[in-house]
N, C-alpha and C. Protein backbone atom coordinates (compact mmCIF):
# COMPACT_ATOMS: atom_id res chain seq x y z
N UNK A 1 12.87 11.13 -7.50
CA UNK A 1 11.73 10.63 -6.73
C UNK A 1 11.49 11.55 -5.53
N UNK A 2 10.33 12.43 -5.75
CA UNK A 2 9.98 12.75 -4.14
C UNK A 2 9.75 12.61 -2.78
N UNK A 3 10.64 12.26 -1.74
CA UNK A 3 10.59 11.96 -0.69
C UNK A 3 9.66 12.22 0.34
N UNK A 4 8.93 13.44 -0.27
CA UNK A 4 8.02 14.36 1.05
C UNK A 4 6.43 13.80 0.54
N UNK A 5 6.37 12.94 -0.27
CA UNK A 5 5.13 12.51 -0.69
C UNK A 5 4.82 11.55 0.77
N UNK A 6 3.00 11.80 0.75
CA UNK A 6 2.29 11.51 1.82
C UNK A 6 2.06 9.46 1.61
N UNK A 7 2.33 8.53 2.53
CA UNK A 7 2.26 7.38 2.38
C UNK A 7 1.33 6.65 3.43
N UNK A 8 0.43 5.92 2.63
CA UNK A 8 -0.55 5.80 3.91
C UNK A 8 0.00 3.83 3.53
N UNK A 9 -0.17 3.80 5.52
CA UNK A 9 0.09 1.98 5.13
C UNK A 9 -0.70 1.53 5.92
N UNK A 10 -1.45 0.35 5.67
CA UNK A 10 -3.02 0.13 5.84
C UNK A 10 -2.22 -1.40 6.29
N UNK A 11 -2.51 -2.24 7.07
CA UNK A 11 -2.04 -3.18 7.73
C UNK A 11 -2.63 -3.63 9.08
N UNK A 12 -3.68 -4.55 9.52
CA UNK A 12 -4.21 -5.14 10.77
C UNK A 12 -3.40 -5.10 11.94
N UNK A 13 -1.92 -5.59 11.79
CA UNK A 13 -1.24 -5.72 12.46
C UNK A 13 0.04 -4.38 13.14
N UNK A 14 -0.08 -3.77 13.81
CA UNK A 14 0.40 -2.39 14.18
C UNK A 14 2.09 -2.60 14.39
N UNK A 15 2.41 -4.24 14.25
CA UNK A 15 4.13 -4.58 14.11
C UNK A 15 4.37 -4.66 12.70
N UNK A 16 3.51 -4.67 11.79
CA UNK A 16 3.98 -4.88 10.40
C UNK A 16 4.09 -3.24 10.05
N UNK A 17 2.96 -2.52 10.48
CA UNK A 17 2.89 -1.35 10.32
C UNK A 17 4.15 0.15 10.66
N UNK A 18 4.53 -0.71 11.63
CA UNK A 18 6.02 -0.32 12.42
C UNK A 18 6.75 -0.61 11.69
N UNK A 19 7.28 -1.88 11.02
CA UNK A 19 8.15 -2.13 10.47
C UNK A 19 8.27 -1.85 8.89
N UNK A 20 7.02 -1.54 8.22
CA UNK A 20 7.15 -1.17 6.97
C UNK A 20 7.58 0.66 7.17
N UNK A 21 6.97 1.14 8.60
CA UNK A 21 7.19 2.43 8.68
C UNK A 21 8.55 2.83 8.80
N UNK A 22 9.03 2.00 9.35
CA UNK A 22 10.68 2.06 9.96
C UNK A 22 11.72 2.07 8.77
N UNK A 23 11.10 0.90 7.49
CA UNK A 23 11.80 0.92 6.45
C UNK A 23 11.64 2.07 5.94
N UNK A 24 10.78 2.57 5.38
CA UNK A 24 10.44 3.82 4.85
C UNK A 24 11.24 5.26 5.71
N UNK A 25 11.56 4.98 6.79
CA UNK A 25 11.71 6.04 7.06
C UNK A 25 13.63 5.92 6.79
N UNK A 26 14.07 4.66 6.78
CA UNK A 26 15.55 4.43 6.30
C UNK A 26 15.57 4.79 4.91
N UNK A 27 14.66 4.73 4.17
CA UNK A 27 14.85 4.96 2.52
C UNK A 27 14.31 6.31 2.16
N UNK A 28 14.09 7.09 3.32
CA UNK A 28 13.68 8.52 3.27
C UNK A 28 12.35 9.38 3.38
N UNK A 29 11.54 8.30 3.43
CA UNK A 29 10.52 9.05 3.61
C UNK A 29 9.60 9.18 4.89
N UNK A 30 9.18 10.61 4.96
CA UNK A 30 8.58 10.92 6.45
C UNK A 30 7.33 10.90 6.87
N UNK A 31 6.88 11.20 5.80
CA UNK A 31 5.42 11.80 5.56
C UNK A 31 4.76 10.31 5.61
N UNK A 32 4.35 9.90 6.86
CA UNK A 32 3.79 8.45 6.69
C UNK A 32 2.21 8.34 7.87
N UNK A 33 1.28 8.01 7.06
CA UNK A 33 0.15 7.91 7.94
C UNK A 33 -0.42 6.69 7.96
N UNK A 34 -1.15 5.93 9.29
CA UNK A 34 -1.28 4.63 8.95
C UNK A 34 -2.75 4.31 9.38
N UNK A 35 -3.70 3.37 8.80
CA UNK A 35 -4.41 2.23 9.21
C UNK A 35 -4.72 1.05 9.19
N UNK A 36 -5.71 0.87 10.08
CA UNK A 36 -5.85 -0.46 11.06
C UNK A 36 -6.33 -1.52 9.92
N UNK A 37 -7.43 -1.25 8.59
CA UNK A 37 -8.19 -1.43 7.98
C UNK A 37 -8.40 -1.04 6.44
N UNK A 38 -9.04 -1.26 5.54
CA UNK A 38 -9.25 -1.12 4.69
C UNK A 38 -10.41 0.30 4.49
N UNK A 39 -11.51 -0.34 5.87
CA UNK A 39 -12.28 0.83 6.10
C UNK A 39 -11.88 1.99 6.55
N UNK A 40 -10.79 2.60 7.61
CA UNK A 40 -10.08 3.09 8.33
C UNK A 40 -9.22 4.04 7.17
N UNK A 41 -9.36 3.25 6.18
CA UNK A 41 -8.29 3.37 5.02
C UNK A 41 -8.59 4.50 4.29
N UNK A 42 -9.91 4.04 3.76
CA UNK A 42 -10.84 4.76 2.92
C UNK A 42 -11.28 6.24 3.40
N UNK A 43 -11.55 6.39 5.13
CA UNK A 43 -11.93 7.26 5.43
C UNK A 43 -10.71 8.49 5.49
N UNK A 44 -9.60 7.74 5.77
CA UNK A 44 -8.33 8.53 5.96
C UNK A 44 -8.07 9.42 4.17
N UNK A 45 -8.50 8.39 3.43
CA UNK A 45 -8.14 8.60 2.12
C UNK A 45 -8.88 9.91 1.02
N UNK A 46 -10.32 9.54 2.20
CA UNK A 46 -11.12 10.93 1.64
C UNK A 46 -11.00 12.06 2.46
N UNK A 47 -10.27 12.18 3.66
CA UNK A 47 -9.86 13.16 4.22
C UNK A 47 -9.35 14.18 3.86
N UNK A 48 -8.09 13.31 3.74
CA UNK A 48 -6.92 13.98 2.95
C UNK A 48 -6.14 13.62 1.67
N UNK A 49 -4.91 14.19 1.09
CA UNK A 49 -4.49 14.12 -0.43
C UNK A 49 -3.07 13.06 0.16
N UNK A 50 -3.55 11.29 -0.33
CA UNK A 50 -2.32 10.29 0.21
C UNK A 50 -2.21 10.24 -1.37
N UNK A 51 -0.55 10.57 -1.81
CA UNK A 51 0.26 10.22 -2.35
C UNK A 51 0.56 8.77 -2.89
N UNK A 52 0.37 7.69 -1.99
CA UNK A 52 1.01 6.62 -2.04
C UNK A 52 -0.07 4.88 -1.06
N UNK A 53 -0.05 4.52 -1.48
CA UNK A 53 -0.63 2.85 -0.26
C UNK A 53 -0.02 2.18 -0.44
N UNK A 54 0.48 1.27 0.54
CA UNK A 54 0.86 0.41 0.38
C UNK A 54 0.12 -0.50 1.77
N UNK A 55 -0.47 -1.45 0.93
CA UNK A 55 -1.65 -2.38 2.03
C UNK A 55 -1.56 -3.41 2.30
N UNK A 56 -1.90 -4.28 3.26
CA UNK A 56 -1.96 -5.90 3.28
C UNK A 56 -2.50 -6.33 2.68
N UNK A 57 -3.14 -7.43 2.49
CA UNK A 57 -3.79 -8.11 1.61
C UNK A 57 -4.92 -8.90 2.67
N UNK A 58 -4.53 -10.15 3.78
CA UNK A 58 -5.48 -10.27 4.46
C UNK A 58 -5.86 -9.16 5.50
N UNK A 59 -7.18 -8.57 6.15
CA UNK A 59 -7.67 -7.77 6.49
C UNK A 59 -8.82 -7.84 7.05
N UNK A 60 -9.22 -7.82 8.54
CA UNK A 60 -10.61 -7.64 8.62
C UNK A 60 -11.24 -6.45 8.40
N UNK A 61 -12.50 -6.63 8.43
CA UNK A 61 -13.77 -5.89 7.66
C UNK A 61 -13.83 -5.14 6.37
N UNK A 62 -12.13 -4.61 5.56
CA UNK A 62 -12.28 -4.92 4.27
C UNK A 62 -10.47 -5.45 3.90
N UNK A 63 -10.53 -6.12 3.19
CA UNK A 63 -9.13 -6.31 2.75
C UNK A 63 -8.75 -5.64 1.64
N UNK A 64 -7.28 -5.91 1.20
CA UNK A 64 -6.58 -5.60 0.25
C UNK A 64 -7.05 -5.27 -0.64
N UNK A 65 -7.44 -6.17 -0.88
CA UNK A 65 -8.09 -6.59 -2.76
C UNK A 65 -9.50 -5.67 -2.86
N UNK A 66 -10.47 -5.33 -1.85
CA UNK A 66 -11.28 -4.38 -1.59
C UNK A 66 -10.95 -2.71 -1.29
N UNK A 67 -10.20 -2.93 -1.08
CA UNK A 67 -9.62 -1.16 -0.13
C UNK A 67 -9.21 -1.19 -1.88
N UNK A 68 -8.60 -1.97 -2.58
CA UNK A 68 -7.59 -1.28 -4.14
C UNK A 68 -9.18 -0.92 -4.98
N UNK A 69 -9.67 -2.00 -4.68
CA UNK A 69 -11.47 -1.79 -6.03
C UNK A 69 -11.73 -0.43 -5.76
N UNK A 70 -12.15 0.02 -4.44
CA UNK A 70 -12.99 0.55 -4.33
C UNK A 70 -11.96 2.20 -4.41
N UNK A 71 -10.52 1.95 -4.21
CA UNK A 71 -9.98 3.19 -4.53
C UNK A 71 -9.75 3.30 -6.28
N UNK A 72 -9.64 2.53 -7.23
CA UNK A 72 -10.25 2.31 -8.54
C UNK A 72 -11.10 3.21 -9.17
N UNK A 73 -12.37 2.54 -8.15
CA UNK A 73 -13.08 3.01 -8.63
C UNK A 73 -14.02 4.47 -8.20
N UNK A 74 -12.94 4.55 -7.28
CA UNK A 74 -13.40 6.34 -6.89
C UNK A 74 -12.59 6.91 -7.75
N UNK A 75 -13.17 8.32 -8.63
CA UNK A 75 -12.29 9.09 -9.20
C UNK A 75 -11.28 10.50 -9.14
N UNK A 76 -11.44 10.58 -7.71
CA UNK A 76 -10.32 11.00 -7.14
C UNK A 76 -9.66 10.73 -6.52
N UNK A 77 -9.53 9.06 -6.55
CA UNK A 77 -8.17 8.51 -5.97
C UNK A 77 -8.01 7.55 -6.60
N UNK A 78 -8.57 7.11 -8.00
CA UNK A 78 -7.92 5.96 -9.22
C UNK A 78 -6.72 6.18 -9.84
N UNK A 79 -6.18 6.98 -9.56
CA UNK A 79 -4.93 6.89 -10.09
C UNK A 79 -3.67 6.91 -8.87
N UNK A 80 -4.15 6.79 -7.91
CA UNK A 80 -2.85 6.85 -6.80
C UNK A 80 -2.36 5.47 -6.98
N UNK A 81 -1.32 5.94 -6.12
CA UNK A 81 0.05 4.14 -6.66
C UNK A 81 -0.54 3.52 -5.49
N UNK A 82 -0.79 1.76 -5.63
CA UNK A 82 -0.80 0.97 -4.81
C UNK A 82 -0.16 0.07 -4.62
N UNK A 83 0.48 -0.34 -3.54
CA UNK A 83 1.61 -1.34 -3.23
C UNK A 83 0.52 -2.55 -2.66
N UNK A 84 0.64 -3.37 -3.12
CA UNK A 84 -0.39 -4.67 -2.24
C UNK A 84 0.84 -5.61 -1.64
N UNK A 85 0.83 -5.71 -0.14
CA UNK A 85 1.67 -6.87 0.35
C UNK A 85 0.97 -8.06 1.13
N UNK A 86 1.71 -8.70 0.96
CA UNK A 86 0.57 -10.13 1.15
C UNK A 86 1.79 -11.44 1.84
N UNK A 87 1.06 -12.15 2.46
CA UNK A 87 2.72 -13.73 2.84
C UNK A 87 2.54 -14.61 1.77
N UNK A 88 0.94 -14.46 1.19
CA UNK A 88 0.73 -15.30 0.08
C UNK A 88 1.13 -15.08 -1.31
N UNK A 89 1.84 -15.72 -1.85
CA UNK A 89 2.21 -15.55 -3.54
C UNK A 89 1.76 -16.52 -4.41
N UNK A 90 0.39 -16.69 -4.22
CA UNK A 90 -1.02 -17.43 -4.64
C UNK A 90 -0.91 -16.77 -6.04
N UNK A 91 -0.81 -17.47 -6.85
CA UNK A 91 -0.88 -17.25 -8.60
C UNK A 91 -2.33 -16.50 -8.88
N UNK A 92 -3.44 -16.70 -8.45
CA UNK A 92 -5.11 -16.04 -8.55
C UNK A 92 -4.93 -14.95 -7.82
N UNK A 93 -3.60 -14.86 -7.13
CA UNK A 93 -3.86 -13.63 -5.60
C UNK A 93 -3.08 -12.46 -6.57
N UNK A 94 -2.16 -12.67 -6.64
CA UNK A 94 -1.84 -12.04 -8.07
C UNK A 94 -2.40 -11.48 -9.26
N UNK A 95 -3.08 -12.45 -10.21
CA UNK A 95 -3.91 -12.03 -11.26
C UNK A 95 -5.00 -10.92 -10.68
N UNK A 96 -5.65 -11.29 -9.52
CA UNK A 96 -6.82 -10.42 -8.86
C UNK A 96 -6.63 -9.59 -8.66
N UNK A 97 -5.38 -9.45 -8.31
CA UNK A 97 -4.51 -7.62 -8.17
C UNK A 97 -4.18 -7.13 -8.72
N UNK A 98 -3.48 -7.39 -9.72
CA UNK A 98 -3.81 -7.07 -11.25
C UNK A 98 -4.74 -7.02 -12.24
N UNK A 99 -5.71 -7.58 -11.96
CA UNK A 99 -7.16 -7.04 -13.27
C UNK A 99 -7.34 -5.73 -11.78
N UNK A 100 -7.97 -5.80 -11.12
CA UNK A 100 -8.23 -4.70 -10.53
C UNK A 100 -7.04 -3.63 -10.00
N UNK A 101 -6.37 -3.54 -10.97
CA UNK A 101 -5.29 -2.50 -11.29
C UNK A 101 -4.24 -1.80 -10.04
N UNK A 102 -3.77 -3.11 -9.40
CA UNK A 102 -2.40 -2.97 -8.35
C UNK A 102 -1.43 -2.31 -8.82
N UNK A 103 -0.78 -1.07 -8.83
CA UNK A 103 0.70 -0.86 -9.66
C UNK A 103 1.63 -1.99 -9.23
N UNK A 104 1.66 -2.71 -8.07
CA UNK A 104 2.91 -3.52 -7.93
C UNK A 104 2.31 -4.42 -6.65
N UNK A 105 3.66 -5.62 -6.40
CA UNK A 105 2.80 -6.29 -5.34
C UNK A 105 4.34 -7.15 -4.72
N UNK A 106 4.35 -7.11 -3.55
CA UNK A 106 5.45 -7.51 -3.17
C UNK A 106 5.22 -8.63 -1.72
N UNK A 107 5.88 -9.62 -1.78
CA UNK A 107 5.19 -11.02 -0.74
C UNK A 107 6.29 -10.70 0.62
N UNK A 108 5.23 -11.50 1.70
CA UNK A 108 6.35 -11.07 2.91
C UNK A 108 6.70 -12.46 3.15
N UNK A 109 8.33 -12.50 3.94
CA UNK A 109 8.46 -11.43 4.33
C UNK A 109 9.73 -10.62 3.32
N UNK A 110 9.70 -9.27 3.51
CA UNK A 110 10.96 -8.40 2.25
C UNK A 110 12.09 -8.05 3.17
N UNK A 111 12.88 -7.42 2.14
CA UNK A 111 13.95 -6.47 3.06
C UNK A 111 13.85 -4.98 2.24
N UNK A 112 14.64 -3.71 3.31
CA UNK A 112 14.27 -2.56 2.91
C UNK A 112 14.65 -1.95 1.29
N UNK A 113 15.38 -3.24 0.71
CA UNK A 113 16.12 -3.08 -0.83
C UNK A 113 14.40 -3.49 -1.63
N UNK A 114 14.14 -4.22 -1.39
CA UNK A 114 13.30 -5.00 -2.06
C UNK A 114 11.64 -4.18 -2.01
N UNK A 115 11.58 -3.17 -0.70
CA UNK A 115 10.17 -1.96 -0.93
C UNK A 115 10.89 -0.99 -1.09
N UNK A 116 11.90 -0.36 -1.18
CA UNK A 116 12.53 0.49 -1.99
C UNK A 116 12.42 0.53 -3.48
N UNK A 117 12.79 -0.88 -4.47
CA UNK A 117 12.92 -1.10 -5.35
C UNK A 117 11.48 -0.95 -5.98
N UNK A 118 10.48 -1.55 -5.03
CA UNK A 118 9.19 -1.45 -5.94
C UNK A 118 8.52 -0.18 -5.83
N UNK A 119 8.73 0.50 -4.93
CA UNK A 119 8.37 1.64 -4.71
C UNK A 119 9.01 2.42 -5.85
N UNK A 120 10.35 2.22 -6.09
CA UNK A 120 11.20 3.31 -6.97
C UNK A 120 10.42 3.31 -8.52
N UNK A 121 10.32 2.03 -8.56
CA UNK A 121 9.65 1.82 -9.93
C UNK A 121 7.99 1.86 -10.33
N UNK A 122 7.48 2.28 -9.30
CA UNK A 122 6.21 2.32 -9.11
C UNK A 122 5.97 4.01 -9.84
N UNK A 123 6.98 4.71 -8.67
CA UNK A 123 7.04 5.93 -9.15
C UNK A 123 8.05 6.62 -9.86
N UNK A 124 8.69 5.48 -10.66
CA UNK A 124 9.42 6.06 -11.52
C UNK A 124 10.76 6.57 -11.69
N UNK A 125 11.08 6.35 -10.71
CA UNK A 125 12.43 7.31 -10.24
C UNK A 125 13.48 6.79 -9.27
């Protein structure tokens, strides 16, 4: 698994954002860029070449479940891995992230074994 891959984490809250960053940076990876938003998200995303998302799910002005569609359905970034995290483990919140093609989805709150693990298997390695 490549460690130096670019990880963008999209999260309202700038303590969740810290703390998913903090894990990541215990399980090795450096290369970490973050936003506020879904919109914030998007713009960061056509900037530059992100490797990796891993996003919230609730979100003002676009959420989760919007920031994943609309990276879908752009075709130079439908195939990047998306992590969707959410507090809710809503059975529809689920399915919705899955027809609109989530690689994985993990509920808060986790520990650093548990976004390691989905991450590892996301990408394979």
């Amino acid at each position: 698994m490549d460690k130096n891959i670019k990880i963008l984490i999209v999260d309202d809250f700038a303590t969740m954002r810290k703390v998913i960053r903090n894990i990541l940076k215990q399980i090795g990876f450096e290369n970490i860029v973050e936003a506020e938003d879904g919109v914030a998200a998007l713009k960061l995303l056509k900037s530059q070449k992100i490797d990796f998302i891993i996003a919230d799910w609730n979100m003002p002005n676009m959420t989760g479940l919007e920031l994943l569609k609309a990276v879908r359905a752009d075709q130079d970034l439908a195939k990047t891995p998306f992590l969707m995290v959410t507090a809710e483990a809503l059975q529809e919140n689920v399915v919705a992230a899955v027809k609109a093609g989530v690689s994985n989805y993990i509920v808060k709150p986790f520990t650093a074994e548990v976004l390691n693990e989905k991450i590892t298997k996301i990408l394979g390695g």
